[in-house]
N, C-alpha and C. Protein backbone atom coordinates (compact mmCIF):
# COMPACT_ATOMS: atom_id res chain seq x y z
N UNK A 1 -5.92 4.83 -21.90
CA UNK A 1 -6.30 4.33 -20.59
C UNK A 1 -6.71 5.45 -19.66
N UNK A 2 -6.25 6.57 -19.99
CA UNK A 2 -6.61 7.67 -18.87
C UNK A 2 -5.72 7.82 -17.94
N UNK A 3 -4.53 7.22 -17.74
CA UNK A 3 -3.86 6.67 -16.30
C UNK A 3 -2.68 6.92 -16.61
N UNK A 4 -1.92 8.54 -16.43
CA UNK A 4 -0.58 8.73 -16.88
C UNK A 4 0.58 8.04 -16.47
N UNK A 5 1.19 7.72 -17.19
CA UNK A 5 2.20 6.99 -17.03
C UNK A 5 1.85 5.22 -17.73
N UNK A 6 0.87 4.93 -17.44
CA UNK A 6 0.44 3.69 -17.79
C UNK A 6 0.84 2.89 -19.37
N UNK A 7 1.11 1.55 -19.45
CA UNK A 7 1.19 1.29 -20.56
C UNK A 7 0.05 0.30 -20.49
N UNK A 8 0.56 -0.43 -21.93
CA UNK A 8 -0.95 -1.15 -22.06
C UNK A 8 -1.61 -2.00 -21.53
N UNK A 9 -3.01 -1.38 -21.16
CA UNK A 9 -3.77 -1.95 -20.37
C UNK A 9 -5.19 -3.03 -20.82
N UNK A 10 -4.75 -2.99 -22.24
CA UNK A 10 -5.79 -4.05 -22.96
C UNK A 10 -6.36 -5.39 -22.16
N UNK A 11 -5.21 -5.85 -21.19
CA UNK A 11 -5.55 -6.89 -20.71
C UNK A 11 -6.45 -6.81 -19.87
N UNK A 12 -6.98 -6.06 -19.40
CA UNK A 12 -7.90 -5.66 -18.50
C UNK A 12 -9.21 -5.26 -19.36
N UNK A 13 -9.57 -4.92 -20.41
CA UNK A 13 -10.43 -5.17 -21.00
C UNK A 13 -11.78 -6.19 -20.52
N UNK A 14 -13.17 -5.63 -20.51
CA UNK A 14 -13.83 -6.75 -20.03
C UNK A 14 -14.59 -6.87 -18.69
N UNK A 15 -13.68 -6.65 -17.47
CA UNK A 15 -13.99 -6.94 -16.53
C UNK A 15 -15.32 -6.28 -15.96
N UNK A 16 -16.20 -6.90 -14.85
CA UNK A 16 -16.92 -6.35 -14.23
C UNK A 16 -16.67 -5.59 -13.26
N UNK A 17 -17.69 -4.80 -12.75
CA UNK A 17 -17.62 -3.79 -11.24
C UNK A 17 -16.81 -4.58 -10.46
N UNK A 18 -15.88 -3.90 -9.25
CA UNK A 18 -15.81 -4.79 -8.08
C UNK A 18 -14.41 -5.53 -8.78
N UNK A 19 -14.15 -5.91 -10.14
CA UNK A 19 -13.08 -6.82 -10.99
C UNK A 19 -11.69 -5.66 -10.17
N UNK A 20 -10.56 -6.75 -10.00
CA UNK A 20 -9.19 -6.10 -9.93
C UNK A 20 -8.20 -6.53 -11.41
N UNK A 21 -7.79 -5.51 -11.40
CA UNK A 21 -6.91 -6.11 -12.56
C UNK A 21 -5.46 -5.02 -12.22
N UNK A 22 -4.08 -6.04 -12.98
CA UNK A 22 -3.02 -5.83 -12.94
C UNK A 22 -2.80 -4.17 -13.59
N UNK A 23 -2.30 -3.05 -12.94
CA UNK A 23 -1.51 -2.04 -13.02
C UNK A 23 -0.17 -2.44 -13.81
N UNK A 24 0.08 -1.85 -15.33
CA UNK A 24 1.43 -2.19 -16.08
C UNK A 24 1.40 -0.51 -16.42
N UNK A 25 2.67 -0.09 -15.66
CA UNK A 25 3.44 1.23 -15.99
C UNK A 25 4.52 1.33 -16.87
N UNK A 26 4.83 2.62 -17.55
CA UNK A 26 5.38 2.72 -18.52
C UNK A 26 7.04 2.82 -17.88
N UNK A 27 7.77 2.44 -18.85
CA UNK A 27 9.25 2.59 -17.99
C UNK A 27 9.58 3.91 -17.12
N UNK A 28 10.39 3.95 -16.17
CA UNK A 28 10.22 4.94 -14.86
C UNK A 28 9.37 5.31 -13.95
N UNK A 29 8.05 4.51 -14.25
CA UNK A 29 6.98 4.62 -13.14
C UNK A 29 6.91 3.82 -12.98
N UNK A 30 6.14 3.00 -11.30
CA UNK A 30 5.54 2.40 -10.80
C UNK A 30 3.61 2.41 -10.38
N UNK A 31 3.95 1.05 -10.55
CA UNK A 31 2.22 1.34 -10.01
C UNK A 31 2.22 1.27 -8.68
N UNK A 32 0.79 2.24 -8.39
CA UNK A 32 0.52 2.12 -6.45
C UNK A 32 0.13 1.17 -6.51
N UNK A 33 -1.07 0.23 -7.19
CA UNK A 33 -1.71 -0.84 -6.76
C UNK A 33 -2.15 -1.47 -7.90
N UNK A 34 -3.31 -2.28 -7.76
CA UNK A 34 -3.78 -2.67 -8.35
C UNK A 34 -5.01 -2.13 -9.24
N UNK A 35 -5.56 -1.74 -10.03
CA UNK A 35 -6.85 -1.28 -11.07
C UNK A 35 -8.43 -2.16 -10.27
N UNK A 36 -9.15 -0.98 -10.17
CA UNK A 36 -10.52 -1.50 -9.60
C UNK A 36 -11.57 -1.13 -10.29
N UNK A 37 -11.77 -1.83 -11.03
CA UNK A 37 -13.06 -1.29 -12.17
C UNK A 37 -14.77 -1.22 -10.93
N UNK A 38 -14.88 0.19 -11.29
CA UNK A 38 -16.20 0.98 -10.43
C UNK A 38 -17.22 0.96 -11.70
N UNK A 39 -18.21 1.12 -11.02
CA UNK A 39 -19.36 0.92 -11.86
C UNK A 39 -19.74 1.73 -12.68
N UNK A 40 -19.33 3.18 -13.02
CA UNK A 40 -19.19 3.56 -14.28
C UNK A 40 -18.58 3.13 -15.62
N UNK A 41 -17.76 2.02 -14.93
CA UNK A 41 -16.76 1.62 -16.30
C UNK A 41 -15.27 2.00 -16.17
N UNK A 42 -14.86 2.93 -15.24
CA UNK A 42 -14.19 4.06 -15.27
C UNK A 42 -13.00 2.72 -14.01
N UNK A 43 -11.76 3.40 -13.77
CA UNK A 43 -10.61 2.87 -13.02
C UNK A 43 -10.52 3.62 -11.82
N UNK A 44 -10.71 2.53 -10.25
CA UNK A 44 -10.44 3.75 -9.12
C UNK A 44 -9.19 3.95 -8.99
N UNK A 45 -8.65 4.15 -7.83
CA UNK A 45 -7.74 5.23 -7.25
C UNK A 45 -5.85 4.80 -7.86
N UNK A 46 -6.08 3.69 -8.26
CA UNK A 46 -4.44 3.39 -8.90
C UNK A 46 -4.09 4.08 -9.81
N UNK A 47 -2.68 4.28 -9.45
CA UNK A 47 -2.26 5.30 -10.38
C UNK A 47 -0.79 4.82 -11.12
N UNK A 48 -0.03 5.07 -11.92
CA UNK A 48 1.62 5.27 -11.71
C UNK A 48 2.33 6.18 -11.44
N UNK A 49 3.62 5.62 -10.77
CA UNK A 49 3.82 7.16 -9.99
C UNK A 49 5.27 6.54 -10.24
N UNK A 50 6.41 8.07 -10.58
CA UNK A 50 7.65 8.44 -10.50
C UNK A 50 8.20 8.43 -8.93
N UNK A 51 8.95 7.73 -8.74
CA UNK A 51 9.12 7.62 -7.13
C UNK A 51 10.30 8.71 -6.69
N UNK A 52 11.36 9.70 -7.35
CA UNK A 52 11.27 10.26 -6.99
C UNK A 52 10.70 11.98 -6.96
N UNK A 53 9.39 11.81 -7.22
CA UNK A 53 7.91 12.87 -7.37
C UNK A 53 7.75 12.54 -5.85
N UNK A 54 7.50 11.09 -5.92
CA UNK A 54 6.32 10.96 -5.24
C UNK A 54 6.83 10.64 -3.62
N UNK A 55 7.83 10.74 -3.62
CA UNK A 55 8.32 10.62 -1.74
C UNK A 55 8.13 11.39 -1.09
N UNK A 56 7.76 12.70 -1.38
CA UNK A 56 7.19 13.85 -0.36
C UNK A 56 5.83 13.48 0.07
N UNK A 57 4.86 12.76 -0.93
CA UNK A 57 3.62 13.10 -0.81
C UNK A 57 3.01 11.37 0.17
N UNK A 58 2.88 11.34 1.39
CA UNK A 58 2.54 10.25 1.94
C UNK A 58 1.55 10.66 2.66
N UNK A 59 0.31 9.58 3.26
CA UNK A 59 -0.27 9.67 4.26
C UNK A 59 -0.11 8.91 5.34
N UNK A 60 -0.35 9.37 6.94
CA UNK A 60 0.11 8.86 8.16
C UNK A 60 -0.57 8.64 8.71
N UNK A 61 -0.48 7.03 9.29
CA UNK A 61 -1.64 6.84 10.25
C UNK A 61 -0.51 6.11 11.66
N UNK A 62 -0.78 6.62 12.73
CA UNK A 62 -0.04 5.74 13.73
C UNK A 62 -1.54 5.22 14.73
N UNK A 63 -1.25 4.11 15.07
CA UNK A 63 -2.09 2.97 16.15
C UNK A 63 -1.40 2.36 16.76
N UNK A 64 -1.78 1.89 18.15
CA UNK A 64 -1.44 0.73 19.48
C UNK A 64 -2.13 -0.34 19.29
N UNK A 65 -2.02 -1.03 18.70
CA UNK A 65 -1.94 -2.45 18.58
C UNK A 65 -2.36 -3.16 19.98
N UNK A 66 -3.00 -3.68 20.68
CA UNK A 66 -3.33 -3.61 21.73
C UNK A 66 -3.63 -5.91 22.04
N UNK A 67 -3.29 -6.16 22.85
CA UNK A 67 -3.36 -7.43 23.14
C UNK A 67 -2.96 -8.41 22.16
N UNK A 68 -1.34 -8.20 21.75
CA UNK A 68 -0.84 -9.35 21.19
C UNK A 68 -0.14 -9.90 21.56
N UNK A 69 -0.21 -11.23 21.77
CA UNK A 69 0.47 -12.19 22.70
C UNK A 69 2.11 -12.73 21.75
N UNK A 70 2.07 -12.38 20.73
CA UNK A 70 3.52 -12.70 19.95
C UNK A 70 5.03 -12.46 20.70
N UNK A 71 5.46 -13.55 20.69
CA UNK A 71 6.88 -13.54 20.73
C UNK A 71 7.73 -12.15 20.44
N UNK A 72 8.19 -11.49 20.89
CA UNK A 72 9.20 -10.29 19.98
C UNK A 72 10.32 -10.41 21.19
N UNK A 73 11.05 -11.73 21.46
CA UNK A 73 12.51 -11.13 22.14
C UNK A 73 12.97 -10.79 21.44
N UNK A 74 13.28 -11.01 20.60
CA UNK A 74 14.63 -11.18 19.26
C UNK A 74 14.24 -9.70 18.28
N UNK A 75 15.19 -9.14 17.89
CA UNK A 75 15.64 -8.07 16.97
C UNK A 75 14.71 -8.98 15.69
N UNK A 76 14.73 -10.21 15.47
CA UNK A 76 14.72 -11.41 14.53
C UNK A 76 13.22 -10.99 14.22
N UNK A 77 12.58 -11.37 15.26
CA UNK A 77 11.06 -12.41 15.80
C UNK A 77 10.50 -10.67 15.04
N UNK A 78 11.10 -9.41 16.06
CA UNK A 78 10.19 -8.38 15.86
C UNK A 78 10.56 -8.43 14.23
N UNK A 79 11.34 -8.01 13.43
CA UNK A 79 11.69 -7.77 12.38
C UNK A 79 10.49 -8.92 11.27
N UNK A 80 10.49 -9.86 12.01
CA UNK A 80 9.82 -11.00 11.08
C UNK A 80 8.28 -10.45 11.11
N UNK A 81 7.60 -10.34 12.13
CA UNK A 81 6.49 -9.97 12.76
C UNK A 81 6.33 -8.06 11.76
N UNK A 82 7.10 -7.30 11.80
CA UNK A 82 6.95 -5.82 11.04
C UNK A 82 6.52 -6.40 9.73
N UNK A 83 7.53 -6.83 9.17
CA UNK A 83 7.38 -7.70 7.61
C UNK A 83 5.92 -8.37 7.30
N UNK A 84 5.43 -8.91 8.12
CA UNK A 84 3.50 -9.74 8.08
C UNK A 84 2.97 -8.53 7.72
N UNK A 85 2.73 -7.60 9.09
CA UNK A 85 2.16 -6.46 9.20
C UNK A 85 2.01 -4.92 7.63
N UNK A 86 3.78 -5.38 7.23
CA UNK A 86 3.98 -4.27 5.49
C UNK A 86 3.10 -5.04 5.16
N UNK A 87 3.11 -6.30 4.48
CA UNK A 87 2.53 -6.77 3.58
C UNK A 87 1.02 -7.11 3.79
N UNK A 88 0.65 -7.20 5.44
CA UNK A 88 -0.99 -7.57 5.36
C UNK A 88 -1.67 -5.74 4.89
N UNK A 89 -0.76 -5.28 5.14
CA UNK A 89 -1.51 -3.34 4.94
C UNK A 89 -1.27 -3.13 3.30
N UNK A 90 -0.32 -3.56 2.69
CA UNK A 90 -0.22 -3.13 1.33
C UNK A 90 -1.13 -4.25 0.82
N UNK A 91 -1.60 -5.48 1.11
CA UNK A 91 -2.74 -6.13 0.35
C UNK A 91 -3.73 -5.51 0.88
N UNK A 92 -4.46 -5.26 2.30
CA UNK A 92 -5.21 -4.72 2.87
C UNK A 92 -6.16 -3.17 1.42
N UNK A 93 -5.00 -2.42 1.44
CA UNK A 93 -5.22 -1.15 0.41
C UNK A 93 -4.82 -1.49 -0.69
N UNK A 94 -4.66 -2.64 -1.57
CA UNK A 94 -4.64 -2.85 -2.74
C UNK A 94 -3.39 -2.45 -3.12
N UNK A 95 -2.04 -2.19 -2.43
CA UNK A 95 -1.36 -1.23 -2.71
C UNK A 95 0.04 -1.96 -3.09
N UNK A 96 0.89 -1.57 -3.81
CA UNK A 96 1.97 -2.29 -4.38
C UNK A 96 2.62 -2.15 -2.67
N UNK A 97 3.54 -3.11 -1.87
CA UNK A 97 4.19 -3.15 -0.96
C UNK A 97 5.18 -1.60 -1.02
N UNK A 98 5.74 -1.30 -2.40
CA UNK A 98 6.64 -0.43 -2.03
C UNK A 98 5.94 0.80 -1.69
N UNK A 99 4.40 1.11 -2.03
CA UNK A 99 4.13 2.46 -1.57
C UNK A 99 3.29 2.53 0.10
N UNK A 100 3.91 1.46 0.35
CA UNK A 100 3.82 1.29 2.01
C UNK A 100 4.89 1.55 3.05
N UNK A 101 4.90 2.08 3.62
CA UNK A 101 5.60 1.62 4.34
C UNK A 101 5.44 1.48 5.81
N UNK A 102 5.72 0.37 6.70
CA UNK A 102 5.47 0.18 8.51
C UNK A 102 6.74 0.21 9.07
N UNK A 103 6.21 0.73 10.14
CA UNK A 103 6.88 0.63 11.67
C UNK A 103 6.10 0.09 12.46
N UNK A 104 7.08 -1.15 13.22
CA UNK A 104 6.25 -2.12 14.25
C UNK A 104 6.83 -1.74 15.18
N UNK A 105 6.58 -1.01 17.01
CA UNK A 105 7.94 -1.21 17.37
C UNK A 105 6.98 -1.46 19.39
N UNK A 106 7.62 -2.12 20.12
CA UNK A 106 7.28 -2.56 20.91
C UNK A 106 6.27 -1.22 22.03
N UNK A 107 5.33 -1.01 22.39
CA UNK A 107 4.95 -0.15 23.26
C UNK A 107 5.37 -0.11 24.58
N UNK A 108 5.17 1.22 25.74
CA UNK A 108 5.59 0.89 27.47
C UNK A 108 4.36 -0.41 27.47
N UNK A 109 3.47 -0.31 27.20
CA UNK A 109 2.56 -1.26 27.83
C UNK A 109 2.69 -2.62 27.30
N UNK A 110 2.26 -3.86 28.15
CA UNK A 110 2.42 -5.30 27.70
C UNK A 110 1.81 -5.35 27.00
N UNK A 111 1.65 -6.35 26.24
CA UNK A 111 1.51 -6.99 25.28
C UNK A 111 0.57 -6.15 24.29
N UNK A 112 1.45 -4.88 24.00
CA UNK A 112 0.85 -3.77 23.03
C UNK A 112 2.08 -3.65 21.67
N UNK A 113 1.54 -2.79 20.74
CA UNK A 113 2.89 -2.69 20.03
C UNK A 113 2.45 -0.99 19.45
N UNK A 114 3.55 -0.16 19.04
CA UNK A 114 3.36 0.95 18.46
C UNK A 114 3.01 0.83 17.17
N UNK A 115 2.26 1.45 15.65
CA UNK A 115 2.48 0.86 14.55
C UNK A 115 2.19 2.28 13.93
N UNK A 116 2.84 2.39 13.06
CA UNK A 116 3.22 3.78 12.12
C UNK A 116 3.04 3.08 10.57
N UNK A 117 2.03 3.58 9.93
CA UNK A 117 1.83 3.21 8.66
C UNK A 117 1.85 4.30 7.64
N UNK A 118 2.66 4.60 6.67
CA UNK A 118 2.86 5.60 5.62
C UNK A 118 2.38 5.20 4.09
N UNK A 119 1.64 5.46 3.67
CA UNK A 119 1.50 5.46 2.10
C UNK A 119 1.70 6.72 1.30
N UNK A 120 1.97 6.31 0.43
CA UNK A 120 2.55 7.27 -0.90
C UNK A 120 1.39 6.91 -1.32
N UNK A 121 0.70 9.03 -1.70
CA UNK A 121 -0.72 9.10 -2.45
C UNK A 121 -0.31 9.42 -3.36
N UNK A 122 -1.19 9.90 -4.35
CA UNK A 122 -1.33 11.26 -5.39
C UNK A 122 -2.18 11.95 -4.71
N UNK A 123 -2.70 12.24 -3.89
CA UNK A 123 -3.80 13.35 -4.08
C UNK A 123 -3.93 13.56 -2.47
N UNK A 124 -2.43 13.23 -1.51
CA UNK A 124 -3.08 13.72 -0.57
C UNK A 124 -2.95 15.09 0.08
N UNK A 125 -3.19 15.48 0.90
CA UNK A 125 -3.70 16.81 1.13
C UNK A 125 -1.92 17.46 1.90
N UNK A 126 -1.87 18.76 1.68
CA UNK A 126 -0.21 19.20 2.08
C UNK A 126 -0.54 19.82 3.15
């Protein structure tokens, strides 16, 4: 397969450009995401990864969230509302949920929110 750590990936066999197909890692790794067959034929950026290798190596993006009218009294409401946000960013990047990770957390300004997004790369820059 080309894809260390990987086990067999026969099932993926086939597909066209643009095709996603299921990431199956060999015991002790995880996959980042999902397999994206590019138009050489060839697999983009998913990889498997040893998680503890790979906890040093993340990339950071923080944003203000700006005019959301959502509910967050509650410890509850915000907590429920962070949880949408992991999971719309780890489908967003194709990315298994665990090599995501968010922070939602209320901004000084109304109806803003702070948001801190971390992914676990291989290849990002130190």
């Amino acid at each position: 397969s080309g894809i260390s750590g990987s086990a067999d990936l026969s099932h993926c066999a086939g597909l066209r450009a643009g095709d996603y197909c299921k990431l199956l890692c060999q015991l002790g790794f995880r996959p980042s995401g999902d397999l994206r067959c590019i138009e050489s034929g060839d697999w983009g950026e998913a990889f498997c990864y040893n998680v503890a290798e790979a906890v040093g190596h993340a990339a950071v993006l923080n944003l203000r969230l700006v005019g959301l009218s959502a509910s967050t009294s509650s410890e509850q409401e915000r907590e429920a509302a962070g949880t949408a946000v992991h999971h719309a960013v780890a489908s967003f990047l194709h990315a298994s949920p665990d090599m995501v990770s968010t922070e939602l957390e209320p901004s000084q300004e109304a109806f803003s929110f702070d948001l801190t997004v971390r992914a676990l790369c291989n290849k990002c820059a130190s």
